[in-house]
Protein backbone atom coordinates (compact mmCIF):
# COMPACT_ATOMS: atom_id res chain seq x y z
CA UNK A 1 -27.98 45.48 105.68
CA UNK A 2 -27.15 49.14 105.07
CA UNK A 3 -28.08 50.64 101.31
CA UNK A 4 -24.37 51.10 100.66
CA UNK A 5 -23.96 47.13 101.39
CA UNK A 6 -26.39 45.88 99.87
CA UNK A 7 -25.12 48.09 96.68
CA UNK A 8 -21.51 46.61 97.02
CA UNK A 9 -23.15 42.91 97.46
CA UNK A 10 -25.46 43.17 94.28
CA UNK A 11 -22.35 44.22 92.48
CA UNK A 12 -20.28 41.26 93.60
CA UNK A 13 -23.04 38.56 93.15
CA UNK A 14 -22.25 38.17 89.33
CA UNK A 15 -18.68 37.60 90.67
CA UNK A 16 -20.30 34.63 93.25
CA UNK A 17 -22.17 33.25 90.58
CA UNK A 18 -19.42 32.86 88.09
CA UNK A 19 -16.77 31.66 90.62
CA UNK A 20 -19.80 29.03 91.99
CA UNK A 21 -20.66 27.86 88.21
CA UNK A 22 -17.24 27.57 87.16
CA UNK A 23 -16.34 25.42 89.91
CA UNK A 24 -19.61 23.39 89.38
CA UNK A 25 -18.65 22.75 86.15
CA UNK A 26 -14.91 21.71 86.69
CA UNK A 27 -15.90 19.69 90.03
CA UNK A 28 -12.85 21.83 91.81
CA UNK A 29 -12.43 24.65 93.43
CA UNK A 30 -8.76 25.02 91.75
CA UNK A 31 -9.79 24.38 88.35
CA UNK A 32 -12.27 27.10 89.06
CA UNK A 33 -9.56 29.50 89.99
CA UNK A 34 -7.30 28.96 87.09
CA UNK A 35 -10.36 29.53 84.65
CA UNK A 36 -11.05 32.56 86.28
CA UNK A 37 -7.79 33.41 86.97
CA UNK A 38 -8.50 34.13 90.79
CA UNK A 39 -6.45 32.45 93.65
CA UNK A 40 -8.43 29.51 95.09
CA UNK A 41 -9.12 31.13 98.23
CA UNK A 42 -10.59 33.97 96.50
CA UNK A 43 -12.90 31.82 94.81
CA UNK A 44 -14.01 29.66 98.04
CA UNK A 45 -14.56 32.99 100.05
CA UNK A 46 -17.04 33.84 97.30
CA UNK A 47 -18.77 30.79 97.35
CA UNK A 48 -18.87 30.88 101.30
CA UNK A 49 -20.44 34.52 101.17
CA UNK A 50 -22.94 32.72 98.31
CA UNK A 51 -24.15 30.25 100.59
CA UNK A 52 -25.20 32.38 103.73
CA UNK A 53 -26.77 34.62 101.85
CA UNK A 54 -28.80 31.67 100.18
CA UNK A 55 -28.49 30.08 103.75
CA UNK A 56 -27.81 26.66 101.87
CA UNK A 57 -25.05 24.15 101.32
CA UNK A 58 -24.39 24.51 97.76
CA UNK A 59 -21.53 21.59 97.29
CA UNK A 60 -20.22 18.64 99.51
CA UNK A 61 -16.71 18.64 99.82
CA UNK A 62 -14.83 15.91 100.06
CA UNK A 63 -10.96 16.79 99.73
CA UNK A 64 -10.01 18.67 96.84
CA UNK A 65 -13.17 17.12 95.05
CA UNK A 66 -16.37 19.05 95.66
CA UNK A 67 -20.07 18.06 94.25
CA UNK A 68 -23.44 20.02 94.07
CA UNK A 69 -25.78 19.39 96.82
CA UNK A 70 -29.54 19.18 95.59
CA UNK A 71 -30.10 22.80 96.28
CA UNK A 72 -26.56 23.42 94.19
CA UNK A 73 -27.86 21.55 91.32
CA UNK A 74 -31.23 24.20 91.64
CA UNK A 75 -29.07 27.63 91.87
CA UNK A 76 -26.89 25.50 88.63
CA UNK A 77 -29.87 25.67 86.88
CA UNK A 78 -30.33 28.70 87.67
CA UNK A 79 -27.70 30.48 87.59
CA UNK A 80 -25.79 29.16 84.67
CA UNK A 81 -27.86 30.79 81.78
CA UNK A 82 -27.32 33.70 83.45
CA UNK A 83 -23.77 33.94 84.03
CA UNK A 84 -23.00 32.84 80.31
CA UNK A 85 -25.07 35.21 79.08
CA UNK A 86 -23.14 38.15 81.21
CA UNK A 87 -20.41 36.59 79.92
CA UNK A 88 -21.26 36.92 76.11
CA UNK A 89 -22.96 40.10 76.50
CA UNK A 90 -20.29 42.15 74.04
CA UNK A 91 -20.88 39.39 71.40
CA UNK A 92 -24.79 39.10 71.65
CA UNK A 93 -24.96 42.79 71.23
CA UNK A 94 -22.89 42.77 68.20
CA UNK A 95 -24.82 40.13 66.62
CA UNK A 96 -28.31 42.28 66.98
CA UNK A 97 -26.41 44.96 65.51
CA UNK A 98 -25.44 42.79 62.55
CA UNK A 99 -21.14 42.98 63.16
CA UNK A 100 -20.35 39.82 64.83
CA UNK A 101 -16.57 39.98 64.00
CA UNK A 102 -15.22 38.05 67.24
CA UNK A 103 -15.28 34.81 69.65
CA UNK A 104 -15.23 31.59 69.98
CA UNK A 105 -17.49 28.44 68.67
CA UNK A 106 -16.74 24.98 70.16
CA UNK A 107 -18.32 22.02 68.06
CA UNK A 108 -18.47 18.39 69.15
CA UNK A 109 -18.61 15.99 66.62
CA UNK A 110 -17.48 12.39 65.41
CA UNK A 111 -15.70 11.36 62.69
CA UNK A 112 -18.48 10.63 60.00
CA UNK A 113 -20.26 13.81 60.68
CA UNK A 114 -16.85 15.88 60.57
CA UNK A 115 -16.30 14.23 57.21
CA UNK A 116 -19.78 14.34 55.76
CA UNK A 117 -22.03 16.79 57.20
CA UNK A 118 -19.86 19.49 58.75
CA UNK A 119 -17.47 20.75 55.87
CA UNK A 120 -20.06 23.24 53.91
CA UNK A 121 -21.61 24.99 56.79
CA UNK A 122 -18.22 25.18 58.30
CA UNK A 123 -16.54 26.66 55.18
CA UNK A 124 -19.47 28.55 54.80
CA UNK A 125 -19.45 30.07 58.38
CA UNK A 126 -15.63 30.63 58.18
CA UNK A 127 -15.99 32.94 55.14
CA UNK A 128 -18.90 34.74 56.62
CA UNK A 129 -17.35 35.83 60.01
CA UNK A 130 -13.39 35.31 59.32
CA UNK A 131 -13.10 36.52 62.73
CA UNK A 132 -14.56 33.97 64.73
CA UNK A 133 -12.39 30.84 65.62
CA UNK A 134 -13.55 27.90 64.99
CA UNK A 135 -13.11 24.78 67.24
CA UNK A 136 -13.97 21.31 65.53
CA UNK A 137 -13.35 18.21 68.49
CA UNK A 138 -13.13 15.27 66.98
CA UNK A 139 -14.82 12.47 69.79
CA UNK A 140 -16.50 9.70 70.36
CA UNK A 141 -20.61 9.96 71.42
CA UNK A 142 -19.36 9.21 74.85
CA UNK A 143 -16.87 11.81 74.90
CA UNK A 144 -18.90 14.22 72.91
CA UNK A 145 -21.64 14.04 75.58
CA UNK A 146 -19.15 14.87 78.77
CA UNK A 147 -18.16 18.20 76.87
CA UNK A 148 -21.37 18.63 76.19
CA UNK A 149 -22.57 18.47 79.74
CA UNK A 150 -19.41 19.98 81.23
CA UNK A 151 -19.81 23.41 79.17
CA UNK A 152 -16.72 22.43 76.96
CA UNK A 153 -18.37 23.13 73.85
CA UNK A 154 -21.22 25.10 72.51
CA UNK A 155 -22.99 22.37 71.62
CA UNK A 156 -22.61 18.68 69.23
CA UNK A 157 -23.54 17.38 66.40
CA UNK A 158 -24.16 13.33 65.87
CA UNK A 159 -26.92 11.13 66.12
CA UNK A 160 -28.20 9.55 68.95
CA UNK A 161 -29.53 6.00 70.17
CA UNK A 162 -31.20 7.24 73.47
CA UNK A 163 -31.75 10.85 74.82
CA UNK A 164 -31.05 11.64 78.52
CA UNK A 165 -33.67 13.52 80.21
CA UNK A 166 -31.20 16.99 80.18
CA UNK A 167 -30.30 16.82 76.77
CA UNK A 168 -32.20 17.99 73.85
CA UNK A 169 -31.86 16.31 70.68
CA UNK A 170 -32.69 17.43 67.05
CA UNK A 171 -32.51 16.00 63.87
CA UNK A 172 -32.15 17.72 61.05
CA UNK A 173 -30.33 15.21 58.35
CA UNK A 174 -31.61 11.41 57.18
CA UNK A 175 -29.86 8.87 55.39
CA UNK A 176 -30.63 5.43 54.36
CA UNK A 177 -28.70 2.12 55.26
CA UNK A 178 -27.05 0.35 51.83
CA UNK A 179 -25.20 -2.95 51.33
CA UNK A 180 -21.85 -2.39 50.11
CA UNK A 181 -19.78 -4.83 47.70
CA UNK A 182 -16.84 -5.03 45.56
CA UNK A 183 -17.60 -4.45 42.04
CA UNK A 184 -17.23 -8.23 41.33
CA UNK A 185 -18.97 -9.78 44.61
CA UNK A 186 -21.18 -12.30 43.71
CA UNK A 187 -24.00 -9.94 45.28
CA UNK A 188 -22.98 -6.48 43.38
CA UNK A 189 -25.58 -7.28 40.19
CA UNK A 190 -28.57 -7.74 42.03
CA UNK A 191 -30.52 -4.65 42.70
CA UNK A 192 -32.17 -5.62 46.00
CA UNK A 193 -31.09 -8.18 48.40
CA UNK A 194 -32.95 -10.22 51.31
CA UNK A 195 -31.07 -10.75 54.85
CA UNK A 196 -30.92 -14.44 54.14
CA UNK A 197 -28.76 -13.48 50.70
CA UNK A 198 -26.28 -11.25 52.72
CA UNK A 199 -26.13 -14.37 55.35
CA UNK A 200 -23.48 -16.55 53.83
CA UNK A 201 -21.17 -13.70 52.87
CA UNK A 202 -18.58 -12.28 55.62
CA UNK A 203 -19.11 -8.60 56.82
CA UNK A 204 -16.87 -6.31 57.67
CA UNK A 205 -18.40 -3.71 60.64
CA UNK A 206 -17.70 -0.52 63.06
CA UNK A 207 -16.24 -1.51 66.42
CA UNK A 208 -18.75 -3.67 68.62
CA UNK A 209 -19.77 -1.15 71.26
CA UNK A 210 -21.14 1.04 68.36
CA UNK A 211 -24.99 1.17 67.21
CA UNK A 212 -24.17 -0.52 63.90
CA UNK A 213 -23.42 -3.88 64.76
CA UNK A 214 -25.87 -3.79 67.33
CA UNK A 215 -28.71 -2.78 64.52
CA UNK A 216 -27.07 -5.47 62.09
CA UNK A 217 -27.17 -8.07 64.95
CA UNK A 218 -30.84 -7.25 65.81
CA UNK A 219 -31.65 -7.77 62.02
CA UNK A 220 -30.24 -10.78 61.85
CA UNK A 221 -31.85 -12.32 65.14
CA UNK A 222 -35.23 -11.08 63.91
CA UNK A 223 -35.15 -13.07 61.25
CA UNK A 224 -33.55 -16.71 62.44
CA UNK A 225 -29.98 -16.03 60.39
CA UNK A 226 -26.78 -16.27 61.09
CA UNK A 227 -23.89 -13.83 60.45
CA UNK A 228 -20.26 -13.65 60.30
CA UNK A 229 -17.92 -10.28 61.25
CA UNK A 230 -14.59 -11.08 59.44
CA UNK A 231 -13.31 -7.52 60.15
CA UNK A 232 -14.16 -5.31 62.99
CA UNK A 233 -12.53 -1.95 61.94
CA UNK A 234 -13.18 2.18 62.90
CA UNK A 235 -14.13 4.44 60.26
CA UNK A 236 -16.51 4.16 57.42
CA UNK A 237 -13.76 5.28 54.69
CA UNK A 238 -11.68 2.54 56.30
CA UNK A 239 -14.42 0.29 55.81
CA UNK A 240 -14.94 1.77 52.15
CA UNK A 241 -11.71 1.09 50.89
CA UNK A 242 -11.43 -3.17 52.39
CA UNK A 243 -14.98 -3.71 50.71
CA UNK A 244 -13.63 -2.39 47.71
CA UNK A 245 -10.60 -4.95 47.90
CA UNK A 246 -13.07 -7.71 48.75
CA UNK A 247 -11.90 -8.00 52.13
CA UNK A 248 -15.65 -8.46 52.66
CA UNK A 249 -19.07 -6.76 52.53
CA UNK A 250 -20.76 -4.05 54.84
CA UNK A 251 -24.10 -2.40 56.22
CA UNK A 252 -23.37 1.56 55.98
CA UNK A 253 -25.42 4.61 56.53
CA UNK A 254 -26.08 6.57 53.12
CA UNK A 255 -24.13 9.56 55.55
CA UNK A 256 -20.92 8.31 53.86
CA UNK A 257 -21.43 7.48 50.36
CA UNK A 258 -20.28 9.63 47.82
CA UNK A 259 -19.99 9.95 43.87
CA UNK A 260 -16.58 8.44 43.92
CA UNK A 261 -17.94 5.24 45.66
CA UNK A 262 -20.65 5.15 43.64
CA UNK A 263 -18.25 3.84 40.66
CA UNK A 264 -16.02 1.62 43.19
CA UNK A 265 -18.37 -0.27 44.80
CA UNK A 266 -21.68 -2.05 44.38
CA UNK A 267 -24.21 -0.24 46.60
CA UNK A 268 -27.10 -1.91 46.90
CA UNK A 269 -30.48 -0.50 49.15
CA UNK A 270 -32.16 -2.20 52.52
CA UNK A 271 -34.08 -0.14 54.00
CA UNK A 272 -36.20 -2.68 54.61
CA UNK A 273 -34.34 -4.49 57.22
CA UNK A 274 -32.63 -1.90 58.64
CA UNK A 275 -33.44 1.69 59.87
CA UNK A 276 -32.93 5.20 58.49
CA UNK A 277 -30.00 7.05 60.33
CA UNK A 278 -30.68 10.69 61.33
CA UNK A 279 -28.22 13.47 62.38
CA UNK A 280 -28.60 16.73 63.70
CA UNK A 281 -28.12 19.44 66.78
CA UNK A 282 -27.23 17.61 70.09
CA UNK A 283 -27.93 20.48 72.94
CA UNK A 284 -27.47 20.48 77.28
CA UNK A 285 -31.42 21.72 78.22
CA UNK A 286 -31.26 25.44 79.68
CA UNK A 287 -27.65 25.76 77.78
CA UNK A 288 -26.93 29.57 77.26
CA UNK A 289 -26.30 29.20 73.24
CA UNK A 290 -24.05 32.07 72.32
CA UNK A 291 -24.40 33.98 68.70
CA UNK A 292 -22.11 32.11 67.15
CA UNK A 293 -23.86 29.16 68.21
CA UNK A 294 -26.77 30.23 66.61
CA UNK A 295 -25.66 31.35 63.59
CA UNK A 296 -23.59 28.13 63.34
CA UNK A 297 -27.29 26.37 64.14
CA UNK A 298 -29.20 28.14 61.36
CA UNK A 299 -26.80 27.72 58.68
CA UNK A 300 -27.23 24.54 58.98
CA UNK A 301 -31.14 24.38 58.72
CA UNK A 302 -32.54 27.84 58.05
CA UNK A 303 -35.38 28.56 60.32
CA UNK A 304 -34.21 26.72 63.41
CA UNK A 305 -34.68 29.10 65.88
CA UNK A 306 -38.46 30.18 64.40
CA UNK A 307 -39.95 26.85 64.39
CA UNK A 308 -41.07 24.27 67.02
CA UNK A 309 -41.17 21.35 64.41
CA UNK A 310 -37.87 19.87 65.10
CA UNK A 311 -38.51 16.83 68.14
CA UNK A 312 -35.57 14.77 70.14
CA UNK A 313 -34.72 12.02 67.71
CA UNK A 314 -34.64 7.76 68.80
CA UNK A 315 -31.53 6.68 66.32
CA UNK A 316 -27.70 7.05 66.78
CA UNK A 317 -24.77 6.02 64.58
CA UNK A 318 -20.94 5.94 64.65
CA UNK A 319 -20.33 9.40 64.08
């Protein structure tokens, strides 16, 4: 290869790279092209020239869908950090120079933590840099976790039951599980209960295929009692407000109480039969974090970045 080629190659490999990531990410070769606004042949010629230089197969192709080959999953994990970090370049060298004033931050989160956790730091971090826009997705854990992995967003923030191997997860917030009661339940006096005195009483619970009625169902085997779900409903402010009309009583994480509840219902603690809930910073491993990001990141705990403390947390919730 002449000097002149290898010059012109060098200076199209960032241009491989991207056009190979991007399609990795979307899983097509089209929906690489109309990210990168390239025509698809463009982008499969520079995939081509990608793989005999690496003299690999970097994706099996199977119709319009295409999927990483074991060596495409290595130059992925490669390669990605890289090209993100090309790609934010402008904005990471504003942010050393202290005037971050544009871009983009993409937050996954569910509905508790968007209600409860997120409104400060993002109020804060919308008066601090005006100019950055802010992207709040409102999702499910499941849902959360496929942006997560595909790129979608910068990064999530929930709790979680179980930690895939490429995911970090860290914790930053705890709250404590409480009984909640209408103000005239037959329970709302007492200022500790036992499983066996919630037992007879109906309960009114997240949807089944989230943590909480799998942690109250656990509880309750544990110790040889029965329960009864008379309302399976979304949303802990939904669940709030049908306690507080006697509807029935629930198990909640301490995430969503607030003063106001705190002079509507009966809130009662039982933390000894069920666990602590924690919430914090959900992150893909080798994920490029932009500034924003990590401004966004330290806001919320101060220090982040500095220590090595922070460990992937074992507990998940509905939001």
């Amino acid at each position: 290869m002449s000097t002149n080629t290898s010059v012109y190659y060098k200076q199209n490999r960032l241009k491989q790279l991207r056009a190979f990531c991007y399609a990795a990410q979307t899983g097509s070769i089209s929906k690489a092209a109309e990210r990168l606004f390239l025509s698809q042949p463009s982008v499969s010629l520079q995939i081509q020239a990608l793989e005999r230089e690496l003299k690999t197969t970097l994706f099996e192709r199977r119709g319009p869908k295409i999927r990483l080959t074991p060596e495409g999953e290595i130059l992925n994990d490669l390669a990605r950090p890289m090209v993100q970090g090309m790609d934010s370049l402008s904005e990471t060298f504003a942010a050393h120079c202290g005037d971050l004033q544009s871009g983009e931050l993409n937050i996954a989160a569910g509905e508790s933590t968007i209600l409860y956790i997120l409104p400060n730091p993002m109020k804060q971090f919308a008066d601090r840099y005006p100019g950055i826009q802010l992207k709040l997705h409102n999702v499910t854990g499941r849902d959360g976790m496929a942006m997560l992995k595909a790129d979608d967003v910068d990064f999530a923030v929930g709790s979680m039951l179980e930690v895939p191997a490429d995911i970090n997860y860290y914790p930053i917030f705890t709250y404590d599980p409480w009984l909640i009661t209408a103000r005239d339940h037959p329970l709302a006096g007492k200022k500790s209960v036992t499983l066996r005195d919630i037992s007879p009483y109906e309960l009114i619970l997240p949807p089944r295929q989230l943590s909480t009625w799998r942690i109250v169902d656990l509880a309750f085997q544990q110790h040889n009692l029965n329960y009864r779900v008379v309302l399976e409903v979304g949303g802990w402010e939904v669940i709030k407000r049908y306690v507080e009309l006697g509807l029935g009583i629930s198990i909640v994480t301490g995430i969503c109480i607030t003063e106001r509840d705190i002079d509507r219902l009966a809130i009662i603690p039982v933390g000894k039969y069920f666990p602590k809930r924690r919430y914090g910073v959900v992150l893909r491993k080798g994920k490029f974090l932009s500034p924003q990001a990590k401004l966004f990141i330290e806001m919320m705990r101060p220090g982040f970045f500095e220590t090595e403390s922070a460990q992937p947390g074992d507990t998940e919730s509905d939001g």
